[in-house]
Protein backbone atom coordinates (compact mmCIF):
# COMPACT_ATOMS: atom_id res chain seq x y z
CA UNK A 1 5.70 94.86 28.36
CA UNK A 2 2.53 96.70 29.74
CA UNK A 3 3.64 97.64 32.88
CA UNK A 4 7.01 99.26 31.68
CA UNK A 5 7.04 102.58 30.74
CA UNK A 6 7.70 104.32 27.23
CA UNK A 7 11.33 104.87 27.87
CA UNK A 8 12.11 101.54 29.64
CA UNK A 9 10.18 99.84 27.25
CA UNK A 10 12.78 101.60 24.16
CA UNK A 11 16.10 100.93 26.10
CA UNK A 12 14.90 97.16 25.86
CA UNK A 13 13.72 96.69 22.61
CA UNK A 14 17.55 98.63 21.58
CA UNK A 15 19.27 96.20 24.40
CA UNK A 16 17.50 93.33 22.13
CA UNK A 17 18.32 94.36 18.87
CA UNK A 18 21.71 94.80 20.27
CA UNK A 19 21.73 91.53 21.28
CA UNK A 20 19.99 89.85 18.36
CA UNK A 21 23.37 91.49 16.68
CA UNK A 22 25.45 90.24 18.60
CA UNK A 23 24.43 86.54 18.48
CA UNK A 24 24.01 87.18 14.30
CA UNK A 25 28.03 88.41 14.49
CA UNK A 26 29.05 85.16 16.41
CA UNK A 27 26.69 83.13 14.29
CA UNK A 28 27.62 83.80 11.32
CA UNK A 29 31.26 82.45 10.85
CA UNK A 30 29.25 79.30 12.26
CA UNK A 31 27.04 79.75 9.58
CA UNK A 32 29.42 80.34 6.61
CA UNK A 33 31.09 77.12 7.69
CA UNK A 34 27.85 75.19 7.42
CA UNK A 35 26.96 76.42 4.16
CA UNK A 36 30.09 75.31 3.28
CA UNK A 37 30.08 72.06 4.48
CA UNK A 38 26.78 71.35 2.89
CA UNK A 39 27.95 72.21 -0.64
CA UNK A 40 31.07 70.52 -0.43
CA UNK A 41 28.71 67.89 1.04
CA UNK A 42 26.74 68.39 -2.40
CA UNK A 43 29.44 68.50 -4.71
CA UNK A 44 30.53 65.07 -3.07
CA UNK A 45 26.47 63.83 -3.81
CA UNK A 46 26.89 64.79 -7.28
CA UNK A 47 30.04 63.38 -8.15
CA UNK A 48 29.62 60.63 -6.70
CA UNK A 49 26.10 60.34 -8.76
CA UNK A 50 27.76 61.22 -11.84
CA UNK A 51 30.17 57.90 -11.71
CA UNK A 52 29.13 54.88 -13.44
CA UNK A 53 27.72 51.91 -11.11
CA UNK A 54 30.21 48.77 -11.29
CA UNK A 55 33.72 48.86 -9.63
CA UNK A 56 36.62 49.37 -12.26
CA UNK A 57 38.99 47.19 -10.53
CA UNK A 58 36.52 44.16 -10.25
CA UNK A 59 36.19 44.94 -14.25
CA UNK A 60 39.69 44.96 -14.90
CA UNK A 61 40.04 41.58 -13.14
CA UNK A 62 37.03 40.44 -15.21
CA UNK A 63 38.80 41.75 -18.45
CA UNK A 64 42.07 40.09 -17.81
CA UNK A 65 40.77 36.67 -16.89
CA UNK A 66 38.49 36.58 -19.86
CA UNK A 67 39.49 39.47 -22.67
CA UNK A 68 43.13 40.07 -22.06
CA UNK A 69 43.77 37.38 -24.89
CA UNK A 70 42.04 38.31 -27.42
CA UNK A 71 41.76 42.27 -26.97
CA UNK A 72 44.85 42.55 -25.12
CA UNK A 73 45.48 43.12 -21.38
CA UNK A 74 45.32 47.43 -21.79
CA UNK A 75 41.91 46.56 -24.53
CA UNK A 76 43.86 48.21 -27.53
CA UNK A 77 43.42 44.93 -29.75
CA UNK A 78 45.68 42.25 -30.95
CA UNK A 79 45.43 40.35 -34.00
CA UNK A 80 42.72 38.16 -32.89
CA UNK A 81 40.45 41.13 -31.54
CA UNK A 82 39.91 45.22 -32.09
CA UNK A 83 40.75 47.69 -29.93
CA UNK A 84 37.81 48.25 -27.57
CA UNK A 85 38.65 51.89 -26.12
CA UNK A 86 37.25 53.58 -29.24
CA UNK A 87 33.91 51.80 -29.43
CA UNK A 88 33.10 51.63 -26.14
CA UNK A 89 33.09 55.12 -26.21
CA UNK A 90 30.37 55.53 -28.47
CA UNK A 91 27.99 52.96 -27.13
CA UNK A 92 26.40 53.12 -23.07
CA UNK A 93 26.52 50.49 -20.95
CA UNK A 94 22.84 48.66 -21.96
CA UNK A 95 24.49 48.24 -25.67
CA UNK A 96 27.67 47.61 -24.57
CA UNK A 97 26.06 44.36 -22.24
CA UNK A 98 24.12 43.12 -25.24
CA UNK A 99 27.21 43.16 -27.30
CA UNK A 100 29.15 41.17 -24.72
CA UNK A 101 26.58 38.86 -23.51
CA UNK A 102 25.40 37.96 -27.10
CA UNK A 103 27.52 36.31 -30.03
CA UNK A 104 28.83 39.33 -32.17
CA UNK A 105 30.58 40.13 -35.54
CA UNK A 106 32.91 43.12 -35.05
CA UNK A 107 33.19 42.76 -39.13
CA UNK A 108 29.63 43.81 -39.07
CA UNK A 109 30.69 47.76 -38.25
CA UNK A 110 31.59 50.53 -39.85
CA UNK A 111 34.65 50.53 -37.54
CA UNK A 112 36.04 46.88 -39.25
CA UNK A 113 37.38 48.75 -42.07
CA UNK A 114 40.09 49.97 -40.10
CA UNK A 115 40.65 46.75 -38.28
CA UNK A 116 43.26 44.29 -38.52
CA UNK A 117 40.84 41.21 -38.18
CA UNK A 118 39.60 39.36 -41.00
CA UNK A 119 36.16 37.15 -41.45
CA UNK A 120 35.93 34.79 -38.57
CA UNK A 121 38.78 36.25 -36.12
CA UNK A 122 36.01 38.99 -35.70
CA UNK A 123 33.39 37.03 -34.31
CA UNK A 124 33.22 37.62 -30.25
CA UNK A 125 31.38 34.38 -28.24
CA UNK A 126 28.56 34.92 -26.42
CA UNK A 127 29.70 35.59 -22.58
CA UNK A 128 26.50 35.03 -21.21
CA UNK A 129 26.76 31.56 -19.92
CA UNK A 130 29.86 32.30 -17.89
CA UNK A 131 28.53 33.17 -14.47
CA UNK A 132 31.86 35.52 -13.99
CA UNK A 133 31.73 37.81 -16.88
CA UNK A 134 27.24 37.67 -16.75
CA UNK A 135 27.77 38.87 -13.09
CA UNK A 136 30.09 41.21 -13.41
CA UNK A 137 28.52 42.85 -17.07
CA UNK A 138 28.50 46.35 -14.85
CA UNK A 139 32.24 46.02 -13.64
CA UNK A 140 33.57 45.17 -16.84
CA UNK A 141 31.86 48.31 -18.51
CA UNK A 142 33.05 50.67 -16.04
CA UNK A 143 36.85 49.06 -16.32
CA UNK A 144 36.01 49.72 -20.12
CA UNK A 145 34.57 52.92 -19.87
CA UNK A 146 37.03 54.03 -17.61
CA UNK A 147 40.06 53.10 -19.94
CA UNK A 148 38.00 54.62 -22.77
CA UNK A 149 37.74 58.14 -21.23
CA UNK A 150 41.26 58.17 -20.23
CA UNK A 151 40.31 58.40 -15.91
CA UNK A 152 42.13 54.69 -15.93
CA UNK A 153 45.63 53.80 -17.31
CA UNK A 154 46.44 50.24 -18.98
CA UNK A 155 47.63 48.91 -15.41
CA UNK A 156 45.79 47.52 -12.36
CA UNK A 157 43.71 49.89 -11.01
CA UNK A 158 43.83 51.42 -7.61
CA UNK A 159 41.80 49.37 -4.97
């Protein structure tokens, strides 16, 4: 702005600023909203992060085709087989697959004592050499988890 002079040069800079407010006022609703998008975005990210891989449904499909009869279709035990909610609980899901996949004595823990099982009703098979409940390991813990947290009832879950 050379050629202008001192009080030209003034009214424009304030005619600027004026209008650098302007565009800021009718910006910033704009604004507000985007900032708000982008943390419910977030909030979306992390929840979605925070669930467990595996699909709860395809787990609870697994469960009743090869569980239901011995640990009951809602996993709270029968005669034949303890009530998985509580242990499951306390174990993640890389424990929880080697218990499933490999032959296991449910006598064998602390939590037997209060069991109605005796010697060999307590003894789970090895599941690894059925190709359903091997590929679906991640579903079934997430049904399991699920049920053991309380986020999933004893029926069919939601698709």
């Amino acid at each position: 702005m050379p050629h202008l002079n001192q009080a030209t040069r003034r009214l424009t800079i304030s005619r600027l600023g004026l209008l650098g407010a302007v565009c800021a006022a009718l910006l910033a609703p704009a604004g507000s909203y985007a900032i708000e998008i982008l943390n419910q975005q977030g909030a979306k990210e992390i929840a979605e992060n925070a669930k467990l891989p595996g699909s709860v449904s395809t787990g609870w499909r697994v469960f009743q085709q090869r569980c239901a009869s011995c640990h009951g279709p809602a996993a709270q035990g029968t005669v034949k087989a303890p009530d998985l909610l509580p242990r499951v609980r306390e174990m993640g899901a890389e424990r929880f697959s080697n218990l499933v996949l490999k032959r296991y004595d449910w006598s064998a823990t602390p939590a037997a004592a209060s069991s109605p099982q005796t010697g060999a009703q307590a003894v789970m098979p090895a599941w690894q050499s059925n190709p359903m409940v091997n590929a679906h390991i991640v579903d079934l813990y997430a049904y399991l988890s699920a049920r053991s947290e309380g986020t999933q009832g004893p029926g069919q879950p939601a698709q």
